[in-house]
N, C-alpha and C. Protein backbone atom coordinates (compact mmCIF):
# COMPACT_ATOMS: atom_id res chain seq x y z
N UNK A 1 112.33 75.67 183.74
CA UNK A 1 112.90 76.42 182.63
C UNK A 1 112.95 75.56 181.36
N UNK A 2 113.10 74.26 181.90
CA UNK A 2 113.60 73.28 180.53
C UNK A 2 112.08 73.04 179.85
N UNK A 3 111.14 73.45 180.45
CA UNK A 3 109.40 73.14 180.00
C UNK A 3 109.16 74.16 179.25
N UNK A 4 109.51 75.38 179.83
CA UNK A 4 109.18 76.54 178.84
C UNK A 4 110.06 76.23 177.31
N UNK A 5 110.91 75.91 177.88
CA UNK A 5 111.73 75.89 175.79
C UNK A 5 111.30 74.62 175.36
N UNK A 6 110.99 73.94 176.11
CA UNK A 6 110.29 72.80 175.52
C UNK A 6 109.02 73.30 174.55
N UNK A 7 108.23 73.98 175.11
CA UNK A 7 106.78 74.56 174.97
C UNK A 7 107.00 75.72 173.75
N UNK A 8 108.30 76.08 173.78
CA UNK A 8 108.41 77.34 172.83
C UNK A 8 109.01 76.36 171.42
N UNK A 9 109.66 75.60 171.81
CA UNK A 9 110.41 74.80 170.21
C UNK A 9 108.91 74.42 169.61
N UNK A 10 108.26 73.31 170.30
CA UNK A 10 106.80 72.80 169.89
C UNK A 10 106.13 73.59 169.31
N UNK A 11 106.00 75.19 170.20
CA UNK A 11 104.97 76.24 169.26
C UNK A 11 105.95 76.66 168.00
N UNK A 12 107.20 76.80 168.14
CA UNK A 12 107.66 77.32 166.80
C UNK A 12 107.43 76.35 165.63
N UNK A 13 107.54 75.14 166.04
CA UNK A 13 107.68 74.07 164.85
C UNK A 13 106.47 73.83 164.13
N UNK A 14 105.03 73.95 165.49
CA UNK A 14 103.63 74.02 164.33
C UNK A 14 103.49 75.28 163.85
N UNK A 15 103.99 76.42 164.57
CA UNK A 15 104.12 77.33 163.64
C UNK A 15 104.67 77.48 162.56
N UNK A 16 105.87 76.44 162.16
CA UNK A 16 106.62 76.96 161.17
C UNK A 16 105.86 75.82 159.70
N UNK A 17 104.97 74.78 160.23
CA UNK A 17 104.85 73.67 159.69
C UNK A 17 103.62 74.32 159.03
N UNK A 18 102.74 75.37 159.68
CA UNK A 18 102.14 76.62 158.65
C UNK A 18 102.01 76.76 157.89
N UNK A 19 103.66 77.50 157.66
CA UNK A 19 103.69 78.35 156.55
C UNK A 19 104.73 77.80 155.13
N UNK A 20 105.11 76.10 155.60
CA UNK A 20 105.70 75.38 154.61
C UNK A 20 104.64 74.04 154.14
N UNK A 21 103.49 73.87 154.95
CA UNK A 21 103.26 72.71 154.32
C UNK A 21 101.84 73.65 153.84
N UNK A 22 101.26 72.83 152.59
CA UNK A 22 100.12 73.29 151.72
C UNK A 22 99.25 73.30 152.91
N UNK A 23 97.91 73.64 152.50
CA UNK A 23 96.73 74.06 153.61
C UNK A 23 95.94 72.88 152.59
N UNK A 24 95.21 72.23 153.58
CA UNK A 24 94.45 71.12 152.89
C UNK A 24 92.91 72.09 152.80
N UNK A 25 92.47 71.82 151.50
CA UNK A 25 91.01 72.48 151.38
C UNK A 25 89.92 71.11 151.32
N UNK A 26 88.91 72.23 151.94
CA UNK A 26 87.50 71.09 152.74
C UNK A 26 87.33 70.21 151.66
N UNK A 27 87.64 70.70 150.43
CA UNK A 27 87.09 69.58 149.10
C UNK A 27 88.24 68.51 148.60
N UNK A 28 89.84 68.84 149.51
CA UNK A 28 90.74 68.13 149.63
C UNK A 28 92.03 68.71 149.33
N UNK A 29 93.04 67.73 149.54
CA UNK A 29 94.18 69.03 149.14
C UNK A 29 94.24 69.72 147.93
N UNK A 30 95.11 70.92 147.75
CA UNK A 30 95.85 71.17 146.68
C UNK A 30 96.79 71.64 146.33
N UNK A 31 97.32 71.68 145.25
CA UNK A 31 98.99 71.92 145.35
C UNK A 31 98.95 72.68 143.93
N UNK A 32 100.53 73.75 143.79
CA UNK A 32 100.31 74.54 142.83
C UNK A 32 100.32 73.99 141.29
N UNK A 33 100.36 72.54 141.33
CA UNK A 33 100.27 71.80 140.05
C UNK A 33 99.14 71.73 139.62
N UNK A 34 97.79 72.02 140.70
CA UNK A 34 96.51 71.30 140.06
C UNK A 34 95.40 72.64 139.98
N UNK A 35 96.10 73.90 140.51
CA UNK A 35 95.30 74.99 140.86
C UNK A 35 95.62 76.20 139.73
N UNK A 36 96.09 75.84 138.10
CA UNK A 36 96.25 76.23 137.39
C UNK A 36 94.54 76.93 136.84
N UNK A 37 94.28 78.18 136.79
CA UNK A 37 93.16 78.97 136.41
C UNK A 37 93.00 78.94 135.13
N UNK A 38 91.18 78.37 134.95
CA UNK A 38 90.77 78.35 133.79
C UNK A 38 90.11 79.99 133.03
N UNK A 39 90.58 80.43 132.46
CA UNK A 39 89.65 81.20 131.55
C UNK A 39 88.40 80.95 131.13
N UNK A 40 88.18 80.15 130.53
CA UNK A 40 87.15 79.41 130.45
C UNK A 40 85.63 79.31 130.67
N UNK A 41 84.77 79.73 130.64
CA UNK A 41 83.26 79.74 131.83
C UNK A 41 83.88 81.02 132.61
N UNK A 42 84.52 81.77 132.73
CA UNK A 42 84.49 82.32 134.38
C UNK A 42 83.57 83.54 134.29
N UNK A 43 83.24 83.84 135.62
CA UNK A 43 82.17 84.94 135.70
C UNK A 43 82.60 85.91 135.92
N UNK A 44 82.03 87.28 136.08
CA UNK A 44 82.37 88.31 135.80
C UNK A 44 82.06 89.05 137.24
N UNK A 45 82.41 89.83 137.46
CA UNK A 45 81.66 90.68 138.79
C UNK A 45 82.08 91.92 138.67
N UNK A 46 80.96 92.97 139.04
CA UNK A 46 81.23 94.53 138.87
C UNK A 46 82.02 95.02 140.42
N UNK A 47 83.14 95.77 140.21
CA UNK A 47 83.44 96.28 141.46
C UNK A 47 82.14 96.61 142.92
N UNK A 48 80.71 97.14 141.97
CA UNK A 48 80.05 97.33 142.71
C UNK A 48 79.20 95.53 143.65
N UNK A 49 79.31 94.98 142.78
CA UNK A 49 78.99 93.54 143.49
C UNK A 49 79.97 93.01 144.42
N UNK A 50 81.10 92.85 144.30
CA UNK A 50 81.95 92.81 144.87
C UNK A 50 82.16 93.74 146.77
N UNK A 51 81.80 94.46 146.26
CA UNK A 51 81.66 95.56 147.60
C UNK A 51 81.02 95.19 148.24
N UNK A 52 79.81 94.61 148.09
CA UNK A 52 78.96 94.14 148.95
C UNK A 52 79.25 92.96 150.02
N UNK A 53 79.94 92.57 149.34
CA UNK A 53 80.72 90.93 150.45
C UNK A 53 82.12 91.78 150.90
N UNK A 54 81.61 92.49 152.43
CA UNK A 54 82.77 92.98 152.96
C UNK A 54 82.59 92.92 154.41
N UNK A 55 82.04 91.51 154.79
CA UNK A 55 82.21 91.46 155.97
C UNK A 55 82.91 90.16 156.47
N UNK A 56 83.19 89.90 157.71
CA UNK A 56 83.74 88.55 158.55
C UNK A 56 83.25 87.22 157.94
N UNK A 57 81.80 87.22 158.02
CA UNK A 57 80.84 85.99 157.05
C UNK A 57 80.76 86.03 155.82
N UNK A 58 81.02 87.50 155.06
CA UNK A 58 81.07 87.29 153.40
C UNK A 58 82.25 87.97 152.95
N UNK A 59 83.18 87.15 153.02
CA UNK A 59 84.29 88.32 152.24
C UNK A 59 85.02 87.84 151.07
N UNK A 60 84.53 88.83 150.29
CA UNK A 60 85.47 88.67 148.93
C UNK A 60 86.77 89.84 148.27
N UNK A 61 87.63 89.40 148.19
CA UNK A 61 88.46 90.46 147.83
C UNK A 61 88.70 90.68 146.19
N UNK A 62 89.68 91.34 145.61
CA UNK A 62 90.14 92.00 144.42
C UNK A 62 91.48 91.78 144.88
N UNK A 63 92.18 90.88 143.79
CA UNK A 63 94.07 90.83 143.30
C UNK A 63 94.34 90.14 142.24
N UNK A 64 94.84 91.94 141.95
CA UNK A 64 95.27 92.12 140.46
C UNK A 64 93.92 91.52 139.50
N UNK A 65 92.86 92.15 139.60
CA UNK A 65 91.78 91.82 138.82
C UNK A 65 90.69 90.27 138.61
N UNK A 66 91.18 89.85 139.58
CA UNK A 66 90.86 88.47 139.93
C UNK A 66 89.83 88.88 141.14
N UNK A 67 88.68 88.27 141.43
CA UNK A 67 87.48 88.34 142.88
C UNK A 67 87.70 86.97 143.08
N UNK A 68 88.17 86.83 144.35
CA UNK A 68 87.86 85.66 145.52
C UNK A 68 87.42 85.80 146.50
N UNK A 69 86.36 84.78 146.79
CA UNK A 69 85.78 84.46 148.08
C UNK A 69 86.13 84.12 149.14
N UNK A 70 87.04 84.59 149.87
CA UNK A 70 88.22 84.29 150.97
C UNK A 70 87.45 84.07 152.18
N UNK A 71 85.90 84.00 152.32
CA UNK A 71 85.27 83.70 153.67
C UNK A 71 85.08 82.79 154.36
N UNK A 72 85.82 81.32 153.84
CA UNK A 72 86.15 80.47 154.61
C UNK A 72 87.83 80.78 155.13
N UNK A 73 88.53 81.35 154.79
CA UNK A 73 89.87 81.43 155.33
C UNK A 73 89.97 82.58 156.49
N UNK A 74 88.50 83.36 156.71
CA UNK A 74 88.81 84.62 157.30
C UNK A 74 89.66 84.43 158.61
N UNK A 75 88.36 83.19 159.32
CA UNK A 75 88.98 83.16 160.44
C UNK A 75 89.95 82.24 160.61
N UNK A 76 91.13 81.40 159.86
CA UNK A 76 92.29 80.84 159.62
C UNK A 76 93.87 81.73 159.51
N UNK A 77 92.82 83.26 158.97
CA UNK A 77 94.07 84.05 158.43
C UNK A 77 95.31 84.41 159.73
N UNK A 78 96.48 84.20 159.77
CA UNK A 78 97.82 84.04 160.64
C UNK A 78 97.67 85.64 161.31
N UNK A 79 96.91 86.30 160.05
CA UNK A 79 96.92 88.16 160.45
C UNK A 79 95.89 88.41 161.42
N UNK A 80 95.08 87.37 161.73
CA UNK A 80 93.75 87.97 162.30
C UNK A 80 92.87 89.20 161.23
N UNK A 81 92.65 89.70 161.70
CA UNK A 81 91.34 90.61 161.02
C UNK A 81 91.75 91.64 159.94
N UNK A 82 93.38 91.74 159.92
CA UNK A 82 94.01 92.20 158.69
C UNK A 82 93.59 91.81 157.34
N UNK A 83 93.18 90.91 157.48
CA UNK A 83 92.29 90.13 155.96
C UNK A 83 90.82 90.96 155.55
N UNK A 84 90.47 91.36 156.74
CA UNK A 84 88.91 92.23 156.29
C UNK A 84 89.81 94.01 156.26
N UNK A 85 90.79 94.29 156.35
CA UNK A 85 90.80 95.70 155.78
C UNK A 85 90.57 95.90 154.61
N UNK A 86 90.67 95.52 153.18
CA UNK A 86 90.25 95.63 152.22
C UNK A 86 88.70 94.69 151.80
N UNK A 87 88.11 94.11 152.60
CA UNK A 87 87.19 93.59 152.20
C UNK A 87 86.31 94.02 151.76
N UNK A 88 85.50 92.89 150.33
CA UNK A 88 84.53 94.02 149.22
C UNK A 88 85.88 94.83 148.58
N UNK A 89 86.83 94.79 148.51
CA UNK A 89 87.74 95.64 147.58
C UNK A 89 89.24 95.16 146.96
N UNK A 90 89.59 96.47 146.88
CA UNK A 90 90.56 96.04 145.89
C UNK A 90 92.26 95.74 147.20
N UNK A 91 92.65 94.25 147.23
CA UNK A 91 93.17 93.51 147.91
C UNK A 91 94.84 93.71 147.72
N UNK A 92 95.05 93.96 146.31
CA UNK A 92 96.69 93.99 145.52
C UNK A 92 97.37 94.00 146.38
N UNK A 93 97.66 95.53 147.19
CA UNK A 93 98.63 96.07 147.35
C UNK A 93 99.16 94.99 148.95
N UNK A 94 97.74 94.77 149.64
CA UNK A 94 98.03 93.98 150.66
C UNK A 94 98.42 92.69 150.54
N UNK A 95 97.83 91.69 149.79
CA UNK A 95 98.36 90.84 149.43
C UNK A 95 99.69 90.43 149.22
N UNK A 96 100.22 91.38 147.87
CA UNK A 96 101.65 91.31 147.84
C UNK A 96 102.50 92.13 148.97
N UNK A 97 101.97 92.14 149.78
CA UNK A 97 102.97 92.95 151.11
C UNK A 97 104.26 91.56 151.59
N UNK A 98 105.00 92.23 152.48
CA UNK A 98 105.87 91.60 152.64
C UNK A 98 105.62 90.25 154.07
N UNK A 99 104.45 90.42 154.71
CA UNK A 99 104.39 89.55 155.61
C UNK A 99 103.39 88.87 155.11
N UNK A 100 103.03 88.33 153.81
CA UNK A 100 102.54 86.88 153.38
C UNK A 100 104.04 86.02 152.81
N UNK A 101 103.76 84.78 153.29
CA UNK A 101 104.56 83.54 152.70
C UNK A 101 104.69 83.78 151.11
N UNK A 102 105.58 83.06 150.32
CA UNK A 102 104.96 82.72 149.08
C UNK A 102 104.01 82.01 148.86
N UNK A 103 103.86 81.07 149.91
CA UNK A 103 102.39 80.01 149.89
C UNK A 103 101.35 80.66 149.52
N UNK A 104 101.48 81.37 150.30
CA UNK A 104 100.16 82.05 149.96
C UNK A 104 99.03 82.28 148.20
N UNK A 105 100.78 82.11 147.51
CA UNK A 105 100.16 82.80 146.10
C UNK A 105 99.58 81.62 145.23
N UNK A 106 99.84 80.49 145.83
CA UNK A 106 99.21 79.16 145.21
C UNK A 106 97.98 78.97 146.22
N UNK A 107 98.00 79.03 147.24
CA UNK A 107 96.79 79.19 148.42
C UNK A 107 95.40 79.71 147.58
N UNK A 108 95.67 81.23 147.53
CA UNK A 108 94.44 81.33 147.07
C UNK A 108 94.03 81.23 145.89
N UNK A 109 94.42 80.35 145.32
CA UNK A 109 93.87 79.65 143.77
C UNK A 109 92.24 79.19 144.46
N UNK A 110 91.88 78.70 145.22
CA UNK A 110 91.59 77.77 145.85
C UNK A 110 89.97 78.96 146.30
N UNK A 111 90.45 79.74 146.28
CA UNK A 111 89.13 80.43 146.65
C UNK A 111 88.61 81.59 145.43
N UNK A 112 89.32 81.76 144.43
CA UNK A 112 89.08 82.01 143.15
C UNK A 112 87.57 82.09 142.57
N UNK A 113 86.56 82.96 142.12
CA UNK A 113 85.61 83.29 141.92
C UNK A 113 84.82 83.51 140.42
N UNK A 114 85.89 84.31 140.02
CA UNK A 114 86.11 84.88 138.75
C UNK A 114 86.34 86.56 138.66
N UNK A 115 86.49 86.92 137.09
CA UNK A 115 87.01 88.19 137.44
C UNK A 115 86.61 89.24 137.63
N UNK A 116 87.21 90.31 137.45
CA UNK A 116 86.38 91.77 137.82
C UNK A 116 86.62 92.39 136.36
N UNK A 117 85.14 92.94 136.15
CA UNK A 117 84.51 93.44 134.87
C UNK A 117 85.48 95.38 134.79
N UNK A 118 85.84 94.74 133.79
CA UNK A 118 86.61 95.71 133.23
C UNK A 118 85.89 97.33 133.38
């Protein structure tokens, strides 16, 4: 009995170490000090381009008028495959739902694309 709560504190704690410590990206960490968005150069994409990257290997979403390339996080996401219901589309409403962290909203700086053409 004393192994199982042993086994359950351990899974809660890397679980919880998740959704408080930053996610290190392949090009190195980042934190919400350095992932401030440039205007700048950014590219443009038509809803209809966008649509097209809506699968497991290419997925890009739409939030709040912003396109990111979220297809390295697909298979990382805590939701499982909840991340491809809006894929190729417009992401908002899921995003800001109530079972993402706040992490999250500095997170995906990080996969940022550019925006969606008016």
């Amino acid at each position: 009995m004393e192994l199982i709560a042993m086994a359950l504190v351990i899974a809660l704690i890397l679980f919880g170490s998740l959704l408080f410590f930053p996610r290190l990206s392949k090009k190195g960490a980042t934190t919400s000090s350095n992932t401030k968005l440039s205007t700048e150069g950014v590219k443009t994409y038509t809803k209809g381009e966008v649509s097209m990257h809506n699968t497991r290997d290419d997925c890009w979403i739409i939030v709040k008028g912003k396109v990111y390339d979220v297809t390295p996080y697909v298979f990382e996401h805590p939701g499982g495959d909840a991340i491809l219901n809006n894929a190729g589309g417009d992401s908002t409403e899921g995003f800001y739902g109530p079972q993402h962290a706040t992490r999250v909203f500095d997170m995906v700086d990080e996969f940022y694309i550019g925006d969606l053409k008016s």
